[in-house]
N, C-alpha and C. Protein backbone atom coordinates (compact mmCIF):
# COMPACT_ATOMS: atom_id res chain seq x y z
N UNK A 1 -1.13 -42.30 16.41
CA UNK A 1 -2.52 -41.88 16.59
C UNK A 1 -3.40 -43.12 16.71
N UNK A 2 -4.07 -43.12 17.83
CA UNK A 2 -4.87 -44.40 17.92
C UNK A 2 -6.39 -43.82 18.11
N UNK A 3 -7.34 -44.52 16.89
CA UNK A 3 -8.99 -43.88 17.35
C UNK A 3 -9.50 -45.36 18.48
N UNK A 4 -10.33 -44.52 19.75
CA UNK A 4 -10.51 -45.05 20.62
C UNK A 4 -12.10 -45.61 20.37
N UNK A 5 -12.86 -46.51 20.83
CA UNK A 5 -14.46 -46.05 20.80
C UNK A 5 -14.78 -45.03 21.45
N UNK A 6 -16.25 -44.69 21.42
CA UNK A 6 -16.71 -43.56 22.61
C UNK A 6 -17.35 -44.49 23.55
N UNK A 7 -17.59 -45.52 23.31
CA UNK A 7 -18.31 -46.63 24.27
C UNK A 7 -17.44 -47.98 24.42
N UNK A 8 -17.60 -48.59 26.04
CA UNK A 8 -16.64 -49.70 26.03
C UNK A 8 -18.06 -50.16 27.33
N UNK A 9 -18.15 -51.40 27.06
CA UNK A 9 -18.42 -52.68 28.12
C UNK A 9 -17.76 -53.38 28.59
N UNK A 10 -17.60 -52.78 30.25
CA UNK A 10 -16.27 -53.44 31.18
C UNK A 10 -17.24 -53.25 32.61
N UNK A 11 -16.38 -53.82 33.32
CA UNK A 11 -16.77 -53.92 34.72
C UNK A 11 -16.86 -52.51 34.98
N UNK A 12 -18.32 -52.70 36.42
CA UNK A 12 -18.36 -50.96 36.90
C UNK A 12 -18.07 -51.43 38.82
N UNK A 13 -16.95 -51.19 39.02
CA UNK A 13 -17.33 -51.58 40.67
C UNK A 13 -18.42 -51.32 41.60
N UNK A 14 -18.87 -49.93 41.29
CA UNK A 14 -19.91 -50.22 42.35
C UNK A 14 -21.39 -50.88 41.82
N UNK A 15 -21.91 -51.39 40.66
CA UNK A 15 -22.98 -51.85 40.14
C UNK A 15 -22.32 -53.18 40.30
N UNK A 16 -21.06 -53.02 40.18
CA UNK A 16 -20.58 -55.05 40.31
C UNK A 16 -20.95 -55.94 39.24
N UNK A 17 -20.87 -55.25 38.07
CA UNK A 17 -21.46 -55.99 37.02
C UNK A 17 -21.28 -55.22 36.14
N UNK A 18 -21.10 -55.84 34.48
CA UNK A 18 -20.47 -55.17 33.04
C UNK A 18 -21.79 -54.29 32.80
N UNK A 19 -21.19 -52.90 32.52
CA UNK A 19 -22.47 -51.83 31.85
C UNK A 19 -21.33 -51.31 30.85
N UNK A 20 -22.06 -50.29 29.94
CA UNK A 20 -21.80 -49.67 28.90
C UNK A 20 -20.89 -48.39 29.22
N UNK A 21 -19.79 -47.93 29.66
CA UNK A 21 -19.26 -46.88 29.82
C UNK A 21 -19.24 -46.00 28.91
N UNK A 22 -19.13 -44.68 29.09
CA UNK A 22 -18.50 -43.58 28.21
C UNK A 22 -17.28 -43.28 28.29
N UNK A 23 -16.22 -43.12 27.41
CA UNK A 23 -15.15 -43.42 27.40
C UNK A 23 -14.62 -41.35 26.63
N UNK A 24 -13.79 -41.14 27.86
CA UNK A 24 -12.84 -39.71 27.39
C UNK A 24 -11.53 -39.83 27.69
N UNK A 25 -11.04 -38.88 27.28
CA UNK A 25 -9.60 -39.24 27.57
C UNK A 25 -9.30 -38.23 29.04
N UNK A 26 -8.33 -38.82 30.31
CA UNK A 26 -8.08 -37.60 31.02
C UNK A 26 -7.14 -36.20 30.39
N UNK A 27 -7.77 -35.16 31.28
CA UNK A 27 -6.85 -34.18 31.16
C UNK A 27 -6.84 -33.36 32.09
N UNK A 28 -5.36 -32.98 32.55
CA UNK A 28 -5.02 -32.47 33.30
C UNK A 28 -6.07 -31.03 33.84
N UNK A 29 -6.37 -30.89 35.05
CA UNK A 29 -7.22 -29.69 35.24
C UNK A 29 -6.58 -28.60 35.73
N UNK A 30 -7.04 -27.26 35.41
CA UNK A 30 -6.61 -25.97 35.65
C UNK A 30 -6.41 -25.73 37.46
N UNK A 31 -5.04 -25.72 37.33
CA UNK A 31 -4.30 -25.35 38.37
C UNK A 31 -4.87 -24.23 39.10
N UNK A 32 -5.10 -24.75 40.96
CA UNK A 32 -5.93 -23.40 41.86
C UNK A 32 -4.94 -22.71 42.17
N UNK A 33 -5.39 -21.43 42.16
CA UNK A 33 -4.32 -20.19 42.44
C UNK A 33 -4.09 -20.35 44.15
N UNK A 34 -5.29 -20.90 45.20
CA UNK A 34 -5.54 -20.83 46.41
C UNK A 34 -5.04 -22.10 46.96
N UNK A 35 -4.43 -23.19 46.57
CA UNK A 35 -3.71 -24.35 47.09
C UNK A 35 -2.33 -24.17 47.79
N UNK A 36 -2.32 -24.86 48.55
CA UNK A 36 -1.56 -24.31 49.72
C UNK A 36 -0.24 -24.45 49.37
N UNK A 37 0.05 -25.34 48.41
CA UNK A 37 1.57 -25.25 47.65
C UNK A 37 1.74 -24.35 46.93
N UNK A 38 0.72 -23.92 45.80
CA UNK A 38 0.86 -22.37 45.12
C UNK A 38 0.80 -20.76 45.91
N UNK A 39 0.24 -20.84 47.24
CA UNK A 39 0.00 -19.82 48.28
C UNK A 39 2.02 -19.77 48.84
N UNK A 40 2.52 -21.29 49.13
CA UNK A 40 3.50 -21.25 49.65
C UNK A 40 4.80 -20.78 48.69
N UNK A 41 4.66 -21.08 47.26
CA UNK A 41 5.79 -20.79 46.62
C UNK A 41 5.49 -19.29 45.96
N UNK A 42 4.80 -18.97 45.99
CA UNK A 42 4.39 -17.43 45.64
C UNK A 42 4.85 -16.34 46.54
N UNK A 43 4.78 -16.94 48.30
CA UNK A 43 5.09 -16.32 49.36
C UNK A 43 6.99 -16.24 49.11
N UNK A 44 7.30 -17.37 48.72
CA UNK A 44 8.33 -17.74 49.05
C UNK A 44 9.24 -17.06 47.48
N UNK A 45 8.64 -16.72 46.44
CA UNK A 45 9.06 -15.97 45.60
C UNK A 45 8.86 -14.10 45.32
N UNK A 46 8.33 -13.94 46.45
CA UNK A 46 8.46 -12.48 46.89
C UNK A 46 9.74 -11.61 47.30
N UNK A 47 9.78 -10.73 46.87
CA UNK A 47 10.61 -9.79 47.07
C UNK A 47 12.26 -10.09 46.39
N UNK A 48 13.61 -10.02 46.78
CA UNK A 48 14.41 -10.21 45.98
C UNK A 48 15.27 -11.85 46.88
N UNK A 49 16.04 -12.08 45.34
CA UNK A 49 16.71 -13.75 45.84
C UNK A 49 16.70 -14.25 44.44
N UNK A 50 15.68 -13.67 43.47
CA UNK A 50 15.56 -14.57 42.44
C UNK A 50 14.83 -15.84 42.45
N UNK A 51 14.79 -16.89 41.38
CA UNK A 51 14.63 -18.21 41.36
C UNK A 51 15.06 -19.04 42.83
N UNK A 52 13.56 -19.47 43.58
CA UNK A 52 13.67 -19.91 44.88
C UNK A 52 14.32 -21.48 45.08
N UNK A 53 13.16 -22.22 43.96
CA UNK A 53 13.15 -23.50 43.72
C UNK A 53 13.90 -23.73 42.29
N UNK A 54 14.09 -25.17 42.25
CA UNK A 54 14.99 -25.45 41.22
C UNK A 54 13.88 -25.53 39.98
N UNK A 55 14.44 -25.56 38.70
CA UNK A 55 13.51 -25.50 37.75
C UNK A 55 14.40 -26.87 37.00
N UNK A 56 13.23 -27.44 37.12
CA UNK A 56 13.31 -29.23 36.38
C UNK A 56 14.06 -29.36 34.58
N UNK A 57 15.33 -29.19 34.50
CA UNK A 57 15.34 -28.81 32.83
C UNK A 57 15.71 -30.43 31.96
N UNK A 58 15.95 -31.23 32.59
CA UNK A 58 16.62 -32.63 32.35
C UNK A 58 15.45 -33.54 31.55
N UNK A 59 14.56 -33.13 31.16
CA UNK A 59 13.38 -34.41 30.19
C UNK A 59 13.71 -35.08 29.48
N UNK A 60 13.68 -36.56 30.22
CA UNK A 60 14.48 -37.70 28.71
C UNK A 60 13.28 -38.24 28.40
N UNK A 61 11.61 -38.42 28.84
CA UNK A 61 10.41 -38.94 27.93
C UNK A 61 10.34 -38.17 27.19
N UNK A 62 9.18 -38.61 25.53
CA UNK A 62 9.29 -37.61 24.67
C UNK A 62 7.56 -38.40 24.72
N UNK A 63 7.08 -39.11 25.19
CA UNK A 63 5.54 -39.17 24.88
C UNK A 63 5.31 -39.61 26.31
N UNK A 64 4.16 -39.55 26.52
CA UNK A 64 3.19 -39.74 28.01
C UNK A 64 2.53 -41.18 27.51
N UNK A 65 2.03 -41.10 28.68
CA UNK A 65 1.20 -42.61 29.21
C UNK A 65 -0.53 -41.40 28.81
N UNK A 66 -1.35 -42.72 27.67
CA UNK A 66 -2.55 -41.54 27.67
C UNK A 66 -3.32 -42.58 29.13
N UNK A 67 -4.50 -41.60 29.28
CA UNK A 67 -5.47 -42.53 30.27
C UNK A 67 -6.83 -42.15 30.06
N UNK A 68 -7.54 -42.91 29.75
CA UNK A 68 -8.98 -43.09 29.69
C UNK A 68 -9.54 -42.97 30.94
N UNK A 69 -10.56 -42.35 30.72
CA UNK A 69 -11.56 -42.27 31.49
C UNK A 69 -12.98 -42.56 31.64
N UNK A 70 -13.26 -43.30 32.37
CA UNK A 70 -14.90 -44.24 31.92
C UNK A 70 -16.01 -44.16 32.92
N UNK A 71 -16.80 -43.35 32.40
CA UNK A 71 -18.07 -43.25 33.35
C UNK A 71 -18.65 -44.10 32.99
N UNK A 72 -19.71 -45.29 33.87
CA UNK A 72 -20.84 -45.99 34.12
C UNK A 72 -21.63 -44.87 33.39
N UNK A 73 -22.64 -45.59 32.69
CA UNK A 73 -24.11 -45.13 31.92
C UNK A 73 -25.25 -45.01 33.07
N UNK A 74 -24.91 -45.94 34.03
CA UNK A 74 -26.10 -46.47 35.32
C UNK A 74 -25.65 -45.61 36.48
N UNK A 75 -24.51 -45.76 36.91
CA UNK A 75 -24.51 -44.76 38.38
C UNK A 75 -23.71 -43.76 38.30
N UNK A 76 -23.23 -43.47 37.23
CA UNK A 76 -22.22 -42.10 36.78
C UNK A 76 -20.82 -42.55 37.63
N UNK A 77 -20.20 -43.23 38.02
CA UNK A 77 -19.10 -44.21 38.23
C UNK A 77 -18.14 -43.84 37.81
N UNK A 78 -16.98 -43.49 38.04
CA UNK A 78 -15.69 -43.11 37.23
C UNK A 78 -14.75 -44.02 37.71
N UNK A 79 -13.65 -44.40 36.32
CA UNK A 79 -12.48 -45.18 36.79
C UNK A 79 -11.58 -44.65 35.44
N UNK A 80 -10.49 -44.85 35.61
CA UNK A 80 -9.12 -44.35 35.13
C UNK A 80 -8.63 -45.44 34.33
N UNK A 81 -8.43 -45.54 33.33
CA UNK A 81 -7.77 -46.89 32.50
C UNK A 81 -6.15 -46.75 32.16
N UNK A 82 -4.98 -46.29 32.44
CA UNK A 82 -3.72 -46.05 31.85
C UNK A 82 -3.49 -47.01 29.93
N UNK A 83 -2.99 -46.47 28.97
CA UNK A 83 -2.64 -47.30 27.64
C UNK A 83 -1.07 -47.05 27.73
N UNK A 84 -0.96 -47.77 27.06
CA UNK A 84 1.00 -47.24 26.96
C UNK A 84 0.97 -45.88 26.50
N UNK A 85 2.34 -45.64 26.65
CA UNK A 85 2.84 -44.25 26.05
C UNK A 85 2.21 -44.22 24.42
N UNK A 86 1.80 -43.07 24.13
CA UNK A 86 1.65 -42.82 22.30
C UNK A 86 1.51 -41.34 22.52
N UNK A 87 2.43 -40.52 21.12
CA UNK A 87 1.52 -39.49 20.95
C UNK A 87 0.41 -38.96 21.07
N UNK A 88 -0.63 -39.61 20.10
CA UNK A 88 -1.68 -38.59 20.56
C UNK A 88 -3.05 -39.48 20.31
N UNK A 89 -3.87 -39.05 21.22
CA UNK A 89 -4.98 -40.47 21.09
C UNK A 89 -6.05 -39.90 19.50
């Protein structure tokens, strides 16, 4: 468990110069029902055959890479920071 700040002073590319960010962690966003890969495997799991695609069962990580996320205070700016793998921020 690592406590993060809520504020960090780092470079903002497009101001080109150190401002005060707000600092969250990413997270994954709610999957569209209407994306053309979910339209295609839905089509493609219709009617009978069973299981179309293979289902991934082999997981040898047991923790993720966390990643920060940092908005500019000045132009609302976003950039992505990766930390090593840890449980949980």
């Amino acid at each position: 468990m690592v406590n993060v700040p809520k504020q960090r002073r780092t470079f903002c590319k497009k101001c080109k110069v150190h401002k005060l960010h707000k600092v969250t962690q990413y997270k994954k966003s709610k999957e569209r029902r209407a994306s053309q890969g979910r339209r295609r495997y839905d089509r493609k799991q219709q009617g009978f055959g069973g299981q179309t695609k293979p289902i991934f069962r082999k997981k040898a990580k047991t923790t993720k890479k966390i990643v920060l996320r940092m908005e500019c205070s000045e132009c609302k700016f976003r950039k992505q920071t990766p930390l090593e793998a840890m449980q949980a921020l």
